[in-house]
N, C-alpha and C. Protein backbone atom coordinates (compact mmCIF):
# COMPACT_ATOMS: atom_id res chain seq x y z
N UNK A 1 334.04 60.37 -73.28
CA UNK A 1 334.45 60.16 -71.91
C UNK A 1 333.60 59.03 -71.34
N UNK A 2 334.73 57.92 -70.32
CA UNK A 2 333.41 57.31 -69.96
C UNK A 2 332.79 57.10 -68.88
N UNK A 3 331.62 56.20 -69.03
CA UNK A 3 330.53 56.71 -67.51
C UNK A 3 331.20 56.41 -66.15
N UNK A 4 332.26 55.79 -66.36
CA UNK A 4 333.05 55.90 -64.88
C UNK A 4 333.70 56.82 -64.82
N UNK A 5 334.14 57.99 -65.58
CA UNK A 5 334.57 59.36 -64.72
C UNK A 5 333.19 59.98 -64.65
N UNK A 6 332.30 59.87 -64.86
CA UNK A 6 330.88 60.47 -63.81
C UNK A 6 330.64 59.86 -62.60
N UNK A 7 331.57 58.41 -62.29
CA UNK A 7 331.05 57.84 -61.34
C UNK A 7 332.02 57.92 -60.15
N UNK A 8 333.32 58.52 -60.63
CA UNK A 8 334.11 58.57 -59.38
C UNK A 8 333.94 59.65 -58.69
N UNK A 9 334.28 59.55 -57.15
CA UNK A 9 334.44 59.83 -56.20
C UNK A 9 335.23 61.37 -56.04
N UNK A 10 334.14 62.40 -55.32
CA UNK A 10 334.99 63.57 -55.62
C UNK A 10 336.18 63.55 -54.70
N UNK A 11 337.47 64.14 -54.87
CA UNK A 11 338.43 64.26 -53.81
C UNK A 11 338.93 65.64 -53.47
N UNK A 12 339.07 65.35 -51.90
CA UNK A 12 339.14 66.33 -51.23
C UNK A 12 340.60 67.35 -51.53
N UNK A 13 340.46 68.38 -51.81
CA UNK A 13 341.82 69.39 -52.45
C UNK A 13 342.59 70.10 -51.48
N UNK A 14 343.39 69.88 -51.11
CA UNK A 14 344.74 70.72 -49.99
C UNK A 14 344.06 72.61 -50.29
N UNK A 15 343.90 73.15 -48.87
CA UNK A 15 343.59 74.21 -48.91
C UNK A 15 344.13 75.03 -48.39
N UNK A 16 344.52 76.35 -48.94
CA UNK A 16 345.27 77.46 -48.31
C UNK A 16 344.65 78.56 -48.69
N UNK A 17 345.50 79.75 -48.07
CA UNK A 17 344.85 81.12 -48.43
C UNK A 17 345.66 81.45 -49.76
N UNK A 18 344.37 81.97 -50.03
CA UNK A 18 345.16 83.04 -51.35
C UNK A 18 346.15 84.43 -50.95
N UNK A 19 346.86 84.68 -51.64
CA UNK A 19 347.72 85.92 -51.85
C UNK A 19 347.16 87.18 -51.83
N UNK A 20 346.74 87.85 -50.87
CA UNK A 20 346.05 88.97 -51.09
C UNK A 20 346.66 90.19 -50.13
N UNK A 21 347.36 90.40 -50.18
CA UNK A 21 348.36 91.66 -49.42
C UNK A 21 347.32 92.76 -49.17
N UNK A 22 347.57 93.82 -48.16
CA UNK A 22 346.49 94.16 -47.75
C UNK A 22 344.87 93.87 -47.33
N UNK A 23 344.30 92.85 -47.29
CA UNK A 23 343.14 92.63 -47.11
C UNK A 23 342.83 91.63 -45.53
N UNK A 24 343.59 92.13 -45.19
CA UNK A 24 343.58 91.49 -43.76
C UNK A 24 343.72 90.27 -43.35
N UNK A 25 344.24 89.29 -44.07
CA UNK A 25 344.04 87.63 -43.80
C UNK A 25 344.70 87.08 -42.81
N UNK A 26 343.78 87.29 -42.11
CA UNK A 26 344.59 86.04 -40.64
C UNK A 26 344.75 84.99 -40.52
N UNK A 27 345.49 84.44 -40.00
CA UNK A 27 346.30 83.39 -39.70
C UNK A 27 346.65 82.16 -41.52
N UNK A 28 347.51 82.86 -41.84
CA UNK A 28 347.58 82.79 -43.20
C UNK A 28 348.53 81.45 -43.35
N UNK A 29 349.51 81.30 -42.04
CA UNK A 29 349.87 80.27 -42.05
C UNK A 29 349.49 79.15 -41.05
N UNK A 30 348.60 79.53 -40.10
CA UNK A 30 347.95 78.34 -39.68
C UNK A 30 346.80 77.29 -40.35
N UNK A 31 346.95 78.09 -41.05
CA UNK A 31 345.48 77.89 -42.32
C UNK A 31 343.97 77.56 -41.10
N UNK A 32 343.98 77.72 -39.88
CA UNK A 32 342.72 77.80 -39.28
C UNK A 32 341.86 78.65 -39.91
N UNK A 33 340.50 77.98 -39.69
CA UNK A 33 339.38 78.75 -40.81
C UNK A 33 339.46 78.54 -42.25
N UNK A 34 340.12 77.92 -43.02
CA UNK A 34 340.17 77.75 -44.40
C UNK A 34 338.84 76.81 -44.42
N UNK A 35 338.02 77.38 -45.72
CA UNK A 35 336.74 76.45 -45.86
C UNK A 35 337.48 75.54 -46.99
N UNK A 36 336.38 73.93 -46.62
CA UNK A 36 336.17 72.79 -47.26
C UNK A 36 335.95 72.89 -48.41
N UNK A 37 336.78 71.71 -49.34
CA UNK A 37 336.41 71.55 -50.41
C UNK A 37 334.86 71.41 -50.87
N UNK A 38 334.46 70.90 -50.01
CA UNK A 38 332.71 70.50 -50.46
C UNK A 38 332.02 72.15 -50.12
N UNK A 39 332.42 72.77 -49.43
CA UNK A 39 332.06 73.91 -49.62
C UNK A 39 331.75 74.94 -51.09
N UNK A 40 332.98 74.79 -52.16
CA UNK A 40 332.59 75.21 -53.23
C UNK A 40 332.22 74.14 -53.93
N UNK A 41 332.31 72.87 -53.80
CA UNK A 41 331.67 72.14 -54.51
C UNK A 41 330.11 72.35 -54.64
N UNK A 42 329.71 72.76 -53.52
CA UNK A 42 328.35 72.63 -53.24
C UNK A 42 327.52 73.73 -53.84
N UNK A 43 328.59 74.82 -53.60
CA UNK A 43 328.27 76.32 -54.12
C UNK A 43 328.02 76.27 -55.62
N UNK A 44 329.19 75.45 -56.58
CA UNK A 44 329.66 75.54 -58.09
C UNK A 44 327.86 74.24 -58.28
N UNK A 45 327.86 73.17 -57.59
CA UNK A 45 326.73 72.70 -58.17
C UNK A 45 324.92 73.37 -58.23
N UNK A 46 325.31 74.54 -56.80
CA UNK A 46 323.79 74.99 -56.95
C UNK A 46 323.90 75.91 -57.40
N UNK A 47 324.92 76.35 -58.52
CA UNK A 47 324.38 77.95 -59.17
C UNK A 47 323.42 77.73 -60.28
N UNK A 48 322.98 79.16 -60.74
CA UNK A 48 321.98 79.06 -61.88
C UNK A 48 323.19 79.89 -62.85
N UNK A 49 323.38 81.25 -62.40
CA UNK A 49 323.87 82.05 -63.56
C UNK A 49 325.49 81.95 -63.07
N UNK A 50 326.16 81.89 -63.68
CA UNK A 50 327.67 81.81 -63.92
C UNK A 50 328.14 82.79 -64.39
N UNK A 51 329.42 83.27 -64.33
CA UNK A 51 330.30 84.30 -65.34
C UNK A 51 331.17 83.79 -65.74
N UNK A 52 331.34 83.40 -66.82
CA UNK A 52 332.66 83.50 -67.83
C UNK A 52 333.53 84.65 -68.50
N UNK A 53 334.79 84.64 -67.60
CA UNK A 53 335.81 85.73 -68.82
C UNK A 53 336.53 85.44 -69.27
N UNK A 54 336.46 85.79 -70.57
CA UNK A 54 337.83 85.35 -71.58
C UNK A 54 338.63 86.48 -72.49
N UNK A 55 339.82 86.11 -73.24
CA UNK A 55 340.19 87.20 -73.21
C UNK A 55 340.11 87.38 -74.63
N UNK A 56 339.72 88.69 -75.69
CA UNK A 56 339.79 88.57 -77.11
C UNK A 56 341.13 88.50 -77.59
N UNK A 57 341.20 88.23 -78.73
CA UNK A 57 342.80 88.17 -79.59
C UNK A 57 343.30 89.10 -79.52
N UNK A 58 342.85 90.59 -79.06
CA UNK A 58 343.41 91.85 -79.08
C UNK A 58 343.84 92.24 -78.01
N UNK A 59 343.64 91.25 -76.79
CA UNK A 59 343.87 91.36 -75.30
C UNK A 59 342.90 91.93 -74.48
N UNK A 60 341.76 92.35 -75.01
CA UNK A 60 340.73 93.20 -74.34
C UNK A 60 339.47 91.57 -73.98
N UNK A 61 339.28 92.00 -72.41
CA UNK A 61 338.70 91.10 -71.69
C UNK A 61 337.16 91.55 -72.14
N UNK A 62 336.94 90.04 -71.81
CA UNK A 62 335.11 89.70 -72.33
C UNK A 62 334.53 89.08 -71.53
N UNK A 63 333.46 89.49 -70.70
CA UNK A 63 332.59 88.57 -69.50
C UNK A 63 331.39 88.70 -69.73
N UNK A 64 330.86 87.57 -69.65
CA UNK A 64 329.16 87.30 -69.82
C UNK A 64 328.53 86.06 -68.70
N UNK A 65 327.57 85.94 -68.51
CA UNK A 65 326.54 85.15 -67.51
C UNK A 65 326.44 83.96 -68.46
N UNK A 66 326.76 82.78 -68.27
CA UNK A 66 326.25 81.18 -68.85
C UNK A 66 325.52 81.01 -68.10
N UNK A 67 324.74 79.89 -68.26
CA UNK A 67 324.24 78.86 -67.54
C UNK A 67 325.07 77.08 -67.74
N UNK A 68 325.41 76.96 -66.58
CA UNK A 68 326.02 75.84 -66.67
C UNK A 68 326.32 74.07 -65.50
N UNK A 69 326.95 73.36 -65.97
CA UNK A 69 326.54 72.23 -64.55
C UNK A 69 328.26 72.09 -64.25
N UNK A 70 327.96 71.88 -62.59
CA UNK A 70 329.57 71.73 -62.16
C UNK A 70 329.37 70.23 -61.59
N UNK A 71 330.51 69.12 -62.06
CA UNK A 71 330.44 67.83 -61.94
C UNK A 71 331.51 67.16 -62.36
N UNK A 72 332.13 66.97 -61.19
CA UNK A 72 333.01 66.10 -60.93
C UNK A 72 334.34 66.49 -61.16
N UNK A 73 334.50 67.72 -60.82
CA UNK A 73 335.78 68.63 -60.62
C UNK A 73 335.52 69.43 -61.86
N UNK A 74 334.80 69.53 -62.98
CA UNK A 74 334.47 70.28 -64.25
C UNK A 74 333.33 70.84 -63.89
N UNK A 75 333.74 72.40 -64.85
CA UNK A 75 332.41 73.03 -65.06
C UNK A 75 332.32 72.83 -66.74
N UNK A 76 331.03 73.05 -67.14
CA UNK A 76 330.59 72.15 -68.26
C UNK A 76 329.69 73.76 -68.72
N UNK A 77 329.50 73.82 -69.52
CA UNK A 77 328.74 75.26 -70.22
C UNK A 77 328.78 74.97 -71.98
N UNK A 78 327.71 75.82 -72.79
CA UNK A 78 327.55 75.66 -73.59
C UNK A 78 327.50 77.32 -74.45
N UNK A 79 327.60 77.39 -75.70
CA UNK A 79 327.45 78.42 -75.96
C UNK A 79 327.64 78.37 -78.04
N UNK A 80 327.03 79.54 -78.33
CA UNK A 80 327.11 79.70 -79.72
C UNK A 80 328.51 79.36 -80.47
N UNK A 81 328.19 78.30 -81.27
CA UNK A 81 329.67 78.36 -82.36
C UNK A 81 330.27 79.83 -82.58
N UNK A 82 329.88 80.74 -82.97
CA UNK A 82 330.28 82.01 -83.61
C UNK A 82 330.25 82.90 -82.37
N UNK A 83 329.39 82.53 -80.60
CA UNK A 83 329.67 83.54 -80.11
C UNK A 83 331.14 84.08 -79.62
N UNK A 84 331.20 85.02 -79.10
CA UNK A 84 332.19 86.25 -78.76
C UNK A 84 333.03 84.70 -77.93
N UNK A 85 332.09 84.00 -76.75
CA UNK A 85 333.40 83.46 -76.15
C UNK A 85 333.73 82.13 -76.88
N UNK A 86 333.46 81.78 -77.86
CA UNK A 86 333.51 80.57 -78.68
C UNK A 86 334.77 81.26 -79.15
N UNK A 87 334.74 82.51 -79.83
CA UNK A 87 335.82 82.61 -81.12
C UNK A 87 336.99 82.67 -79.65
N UNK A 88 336.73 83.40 -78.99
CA UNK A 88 337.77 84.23 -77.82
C UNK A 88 338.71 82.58 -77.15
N UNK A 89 337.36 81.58 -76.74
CA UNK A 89 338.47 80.30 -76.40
C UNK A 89 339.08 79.69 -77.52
N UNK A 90 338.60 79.54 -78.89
CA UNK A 90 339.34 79.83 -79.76
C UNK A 90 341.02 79.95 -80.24
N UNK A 91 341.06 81.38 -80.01
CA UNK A 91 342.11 81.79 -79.72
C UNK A 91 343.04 81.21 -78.78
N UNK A 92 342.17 81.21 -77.39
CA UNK A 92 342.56 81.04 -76.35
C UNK A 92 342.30 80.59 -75.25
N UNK A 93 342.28 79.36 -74.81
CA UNK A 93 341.69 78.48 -73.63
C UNK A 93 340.97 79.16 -72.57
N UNK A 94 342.28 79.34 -72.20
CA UNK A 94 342.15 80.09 -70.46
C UNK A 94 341.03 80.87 -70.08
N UNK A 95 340.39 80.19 -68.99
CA UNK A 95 339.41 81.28 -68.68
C UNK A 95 339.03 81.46 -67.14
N UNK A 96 338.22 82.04 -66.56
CA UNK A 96 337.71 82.39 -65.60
C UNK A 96 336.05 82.02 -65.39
N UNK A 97 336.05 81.08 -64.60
CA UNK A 97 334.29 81.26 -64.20
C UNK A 97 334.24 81.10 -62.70
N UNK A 98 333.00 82.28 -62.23
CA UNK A 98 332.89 82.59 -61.16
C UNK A 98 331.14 82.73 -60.75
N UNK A 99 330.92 82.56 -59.71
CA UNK A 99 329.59 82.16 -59.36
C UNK A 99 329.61 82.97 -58.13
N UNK A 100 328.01 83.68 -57.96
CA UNK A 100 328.18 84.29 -56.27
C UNK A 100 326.34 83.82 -55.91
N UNK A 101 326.73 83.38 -54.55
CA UNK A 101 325.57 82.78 -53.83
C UNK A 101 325.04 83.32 -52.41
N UNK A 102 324.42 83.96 -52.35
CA UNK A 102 324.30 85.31 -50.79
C UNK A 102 325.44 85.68 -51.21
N UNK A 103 326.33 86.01 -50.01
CA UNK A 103 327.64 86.31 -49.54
C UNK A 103 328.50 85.36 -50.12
N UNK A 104 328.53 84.36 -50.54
CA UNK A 104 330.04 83.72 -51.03
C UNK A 104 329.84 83.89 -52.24
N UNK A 105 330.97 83.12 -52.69
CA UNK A 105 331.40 83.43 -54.17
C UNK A 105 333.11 82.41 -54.46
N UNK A 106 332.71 81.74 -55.64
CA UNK A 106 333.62 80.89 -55.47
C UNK A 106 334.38 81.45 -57.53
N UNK A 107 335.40 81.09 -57.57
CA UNK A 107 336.06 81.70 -58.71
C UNK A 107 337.00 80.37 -59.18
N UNK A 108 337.07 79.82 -60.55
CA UNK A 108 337.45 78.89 -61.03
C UNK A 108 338.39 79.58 -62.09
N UNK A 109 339.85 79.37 -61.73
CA UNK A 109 340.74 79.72 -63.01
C UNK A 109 341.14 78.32 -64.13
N UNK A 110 340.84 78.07 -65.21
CA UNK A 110 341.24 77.37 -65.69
C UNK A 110 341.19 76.76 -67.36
N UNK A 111 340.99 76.09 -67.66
CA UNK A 111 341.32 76.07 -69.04
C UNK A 111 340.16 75.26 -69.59
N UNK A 112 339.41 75.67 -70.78
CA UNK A 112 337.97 75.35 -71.46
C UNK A 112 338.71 74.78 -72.25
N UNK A 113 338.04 73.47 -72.55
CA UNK A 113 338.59 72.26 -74.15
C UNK A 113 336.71 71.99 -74.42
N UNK A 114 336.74 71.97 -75.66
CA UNK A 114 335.69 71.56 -76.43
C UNK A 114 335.21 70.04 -76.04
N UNK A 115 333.88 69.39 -75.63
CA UNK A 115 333.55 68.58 -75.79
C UNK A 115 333.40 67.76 -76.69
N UNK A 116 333.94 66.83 -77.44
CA UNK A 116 333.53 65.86 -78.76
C UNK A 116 333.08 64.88 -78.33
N UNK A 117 332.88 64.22 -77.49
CA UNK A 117 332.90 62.88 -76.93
C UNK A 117 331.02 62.95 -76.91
N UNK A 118 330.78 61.86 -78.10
CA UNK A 118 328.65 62.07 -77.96
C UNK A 118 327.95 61.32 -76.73
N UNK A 119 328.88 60.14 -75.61
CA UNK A 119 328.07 60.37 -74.86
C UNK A 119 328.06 61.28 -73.84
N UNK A 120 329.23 62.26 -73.58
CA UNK A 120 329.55 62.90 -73.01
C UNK A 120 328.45 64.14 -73.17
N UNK A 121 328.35 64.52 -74.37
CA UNK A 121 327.20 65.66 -75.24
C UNK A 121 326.19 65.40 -74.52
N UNK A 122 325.94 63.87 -74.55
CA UNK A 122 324.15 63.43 -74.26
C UNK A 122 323.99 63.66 -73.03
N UNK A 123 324.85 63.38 -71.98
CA UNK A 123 325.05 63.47 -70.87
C UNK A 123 324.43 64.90 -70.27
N UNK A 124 325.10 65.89 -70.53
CA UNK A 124 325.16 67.18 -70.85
C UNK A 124 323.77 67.86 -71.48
N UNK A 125 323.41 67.43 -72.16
CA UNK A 125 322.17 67.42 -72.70
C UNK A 125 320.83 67.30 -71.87
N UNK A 126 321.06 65.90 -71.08
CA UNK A 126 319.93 65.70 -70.21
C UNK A 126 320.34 66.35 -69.09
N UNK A 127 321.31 66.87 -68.05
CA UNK A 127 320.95 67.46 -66.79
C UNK A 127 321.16 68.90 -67.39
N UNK A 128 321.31 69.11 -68.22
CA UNK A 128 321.18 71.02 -68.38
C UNK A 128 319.79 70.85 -68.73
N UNK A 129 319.13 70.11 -69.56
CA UNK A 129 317.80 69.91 -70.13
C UNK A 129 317.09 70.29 -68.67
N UNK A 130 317.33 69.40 -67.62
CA UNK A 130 316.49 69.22 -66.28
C UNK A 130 316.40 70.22 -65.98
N UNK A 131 318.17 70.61 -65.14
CA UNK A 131 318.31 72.09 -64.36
C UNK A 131 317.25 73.47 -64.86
N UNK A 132 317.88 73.50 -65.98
CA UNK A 132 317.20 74.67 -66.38
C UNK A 132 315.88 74.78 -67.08
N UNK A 133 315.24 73.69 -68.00
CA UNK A 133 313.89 73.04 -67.99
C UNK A 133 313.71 73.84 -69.43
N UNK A 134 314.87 73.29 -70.00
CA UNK A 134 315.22 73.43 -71.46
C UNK A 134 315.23 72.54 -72.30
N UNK A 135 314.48 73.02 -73.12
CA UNK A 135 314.39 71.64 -74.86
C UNK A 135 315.50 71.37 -74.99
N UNK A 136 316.12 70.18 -75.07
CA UNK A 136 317.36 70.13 -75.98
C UNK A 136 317.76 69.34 -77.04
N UNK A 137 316.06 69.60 -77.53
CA UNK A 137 315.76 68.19 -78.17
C UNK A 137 317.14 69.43 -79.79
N UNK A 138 317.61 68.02 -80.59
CA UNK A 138 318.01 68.39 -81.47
C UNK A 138 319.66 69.57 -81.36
N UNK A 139 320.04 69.72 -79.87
CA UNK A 139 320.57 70.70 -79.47
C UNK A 139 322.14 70.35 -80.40
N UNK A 140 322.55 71.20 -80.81
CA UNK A 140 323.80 70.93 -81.79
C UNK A 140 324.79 71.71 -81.38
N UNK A 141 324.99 72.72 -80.41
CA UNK A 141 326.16 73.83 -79.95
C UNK A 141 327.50 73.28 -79.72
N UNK A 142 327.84 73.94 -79.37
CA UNK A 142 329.11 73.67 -78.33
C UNK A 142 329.11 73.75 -77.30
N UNK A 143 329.96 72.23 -76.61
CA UNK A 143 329.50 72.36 -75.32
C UNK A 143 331.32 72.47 -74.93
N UNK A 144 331.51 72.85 -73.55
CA UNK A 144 332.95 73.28 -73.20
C UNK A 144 333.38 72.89 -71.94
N UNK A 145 334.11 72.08 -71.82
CA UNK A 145 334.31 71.53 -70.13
C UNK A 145 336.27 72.63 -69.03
N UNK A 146 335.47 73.03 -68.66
CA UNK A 146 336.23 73.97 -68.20
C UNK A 146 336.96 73.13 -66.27
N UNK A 147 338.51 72.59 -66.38
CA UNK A 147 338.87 71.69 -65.65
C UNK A 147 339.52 73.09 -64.80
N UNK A 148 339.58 72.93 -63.50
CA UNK A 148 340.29 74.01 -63.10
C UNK A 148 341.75 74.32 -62.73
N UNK A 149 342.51 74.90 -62.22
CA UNK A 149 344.20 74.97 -62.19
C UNK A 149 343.75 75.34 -60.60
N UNK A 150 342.94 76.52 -60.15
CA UNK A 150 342.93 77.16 -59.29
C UNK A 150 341.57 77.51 -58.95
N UNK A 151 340.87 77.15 -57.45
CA UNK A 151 339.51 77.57 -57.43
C UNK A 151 339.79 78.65 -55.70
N UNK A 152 339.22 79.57 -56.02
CA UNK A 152 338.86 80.49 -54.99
C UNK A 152 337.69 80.81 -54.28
N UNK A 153 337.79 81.01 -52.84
CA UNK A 153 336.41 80.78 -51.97
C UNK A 153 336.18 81.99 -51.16
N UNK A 154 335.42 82.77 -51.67
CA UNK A 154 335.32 83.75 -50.64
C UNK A 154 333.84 83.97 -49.70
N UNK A 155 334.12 84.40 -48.84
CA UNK A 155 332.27 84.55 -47.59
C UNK A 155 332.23 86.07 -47.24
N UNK A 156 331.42 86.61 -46.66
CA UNK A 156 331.64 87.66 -46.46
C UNK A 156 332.64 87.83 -44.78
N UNK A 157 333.19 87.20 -44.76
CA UNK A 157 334.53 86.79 -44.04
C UNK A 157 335.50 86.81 -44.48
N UNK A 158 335.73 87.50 -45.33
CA UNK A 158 336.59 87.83 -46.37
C UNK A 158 337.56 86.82 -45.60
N UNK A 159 338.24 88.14 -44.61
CA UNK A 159 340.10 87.85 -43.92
C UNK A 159 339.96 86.47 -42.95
N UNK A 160 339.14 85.96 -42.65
CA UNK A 160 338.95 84.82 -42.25
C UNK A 160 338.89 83.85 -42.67
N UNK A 161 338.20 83.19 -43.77
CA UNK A 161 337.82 82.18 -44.47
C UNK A 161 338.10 82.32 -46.36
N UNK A 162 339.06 83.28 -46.58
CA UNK A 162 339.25 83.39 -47.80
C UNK A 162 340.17 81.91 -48.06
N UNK A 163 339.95 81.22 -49.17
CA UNK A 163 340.37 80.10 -48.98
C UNK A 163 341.27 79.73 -50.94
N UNK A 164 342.00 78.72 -50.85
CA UNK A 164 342.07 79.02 -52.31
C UNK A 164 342.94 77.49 -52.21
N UNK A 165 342.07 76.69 -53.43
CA UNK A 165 342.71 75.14 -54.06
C UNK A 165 343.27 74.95 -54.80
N UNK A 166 344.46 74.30 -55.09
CA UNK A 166 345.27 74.12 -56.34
C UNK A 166 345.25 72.80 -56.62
N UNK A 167 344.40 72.42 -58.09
CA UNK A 167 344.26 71.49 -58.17
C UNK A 167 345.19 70.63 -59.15
């Protein structure tokens, strides 16, 4: 990939409420109160621990805590060749990662593709190296860039500010 999609410009995503029958959401079609895109942007770049779920070949769901960097509409995560969610995207792309910060909590539906691209790796290499203040000298894994379909925003304002992007 190259260093000019690290360098463009994030853009702002059309926002509405999500579908949630019963849970009180007001003004669902004025969309007043829907939070800003830079809102989960901001959220997805300052997390530490993440959740990833994916689903096994047998249909039985699998969730675990990554550590990972969100940049430039991708979340980016790494993980064991042989682990559980390596074989599971594998199978099967699609996944779920979700992050909670105080009261919010932002939820990314979308589809994990394998990184091949080595400056892309290196890239990857040095700000996970930083963030988390990890060797990566020699680091050989898999790394997984997870683009989203659908990101969800919730506060503890649930019926107010529940918000949801289709990207």
């Amino acid at each position: 990939m190259s260093e000019q999609r690290h360098l463009r410009k994030q853009t702002e995503h059309k926002a509405s409420r999500p579908y949630m029958p019963d849970y009180g959401i007001v003004d669902a079609e004025s969309g007043k109160g829907l939070l800003p895109w830079n809102w989960a942007t901001e959220r997805l770049s300052k997390g530490h621990n993440y959740w990833i779920a994916t689903t096994r070949p047998d249909g039985r769901p699998h969730a675990m805590p990554v550590w990972g960097i969100w940049f430039d509409n991708t979340f980016y995560f790494s993980t064991g060749e042989q682990s559980r969610k390596a074989r599971n995207l594998a199978a099967n792309p699609r996944c779920v990662v979700g992050i909670e910060l105080d009261n919010d909590a932002v939820v990314i539906e979308g589809v994990a593709e394998e990184v091949t691209d080595q400056a892309l790796r290196k890239w990857f290499a040095d700000v996970y190296g930083e963030k988390y203040k990890w060797d990566m000298e020699g680091f050989a894994e898999p790394i997984y860039a997870v683009r989203p379909a659908v990101v969800s925003g919730l506060t503890s304002n649930l019926a107010e500010a529940a918000t949801r992007w289709i990207l």
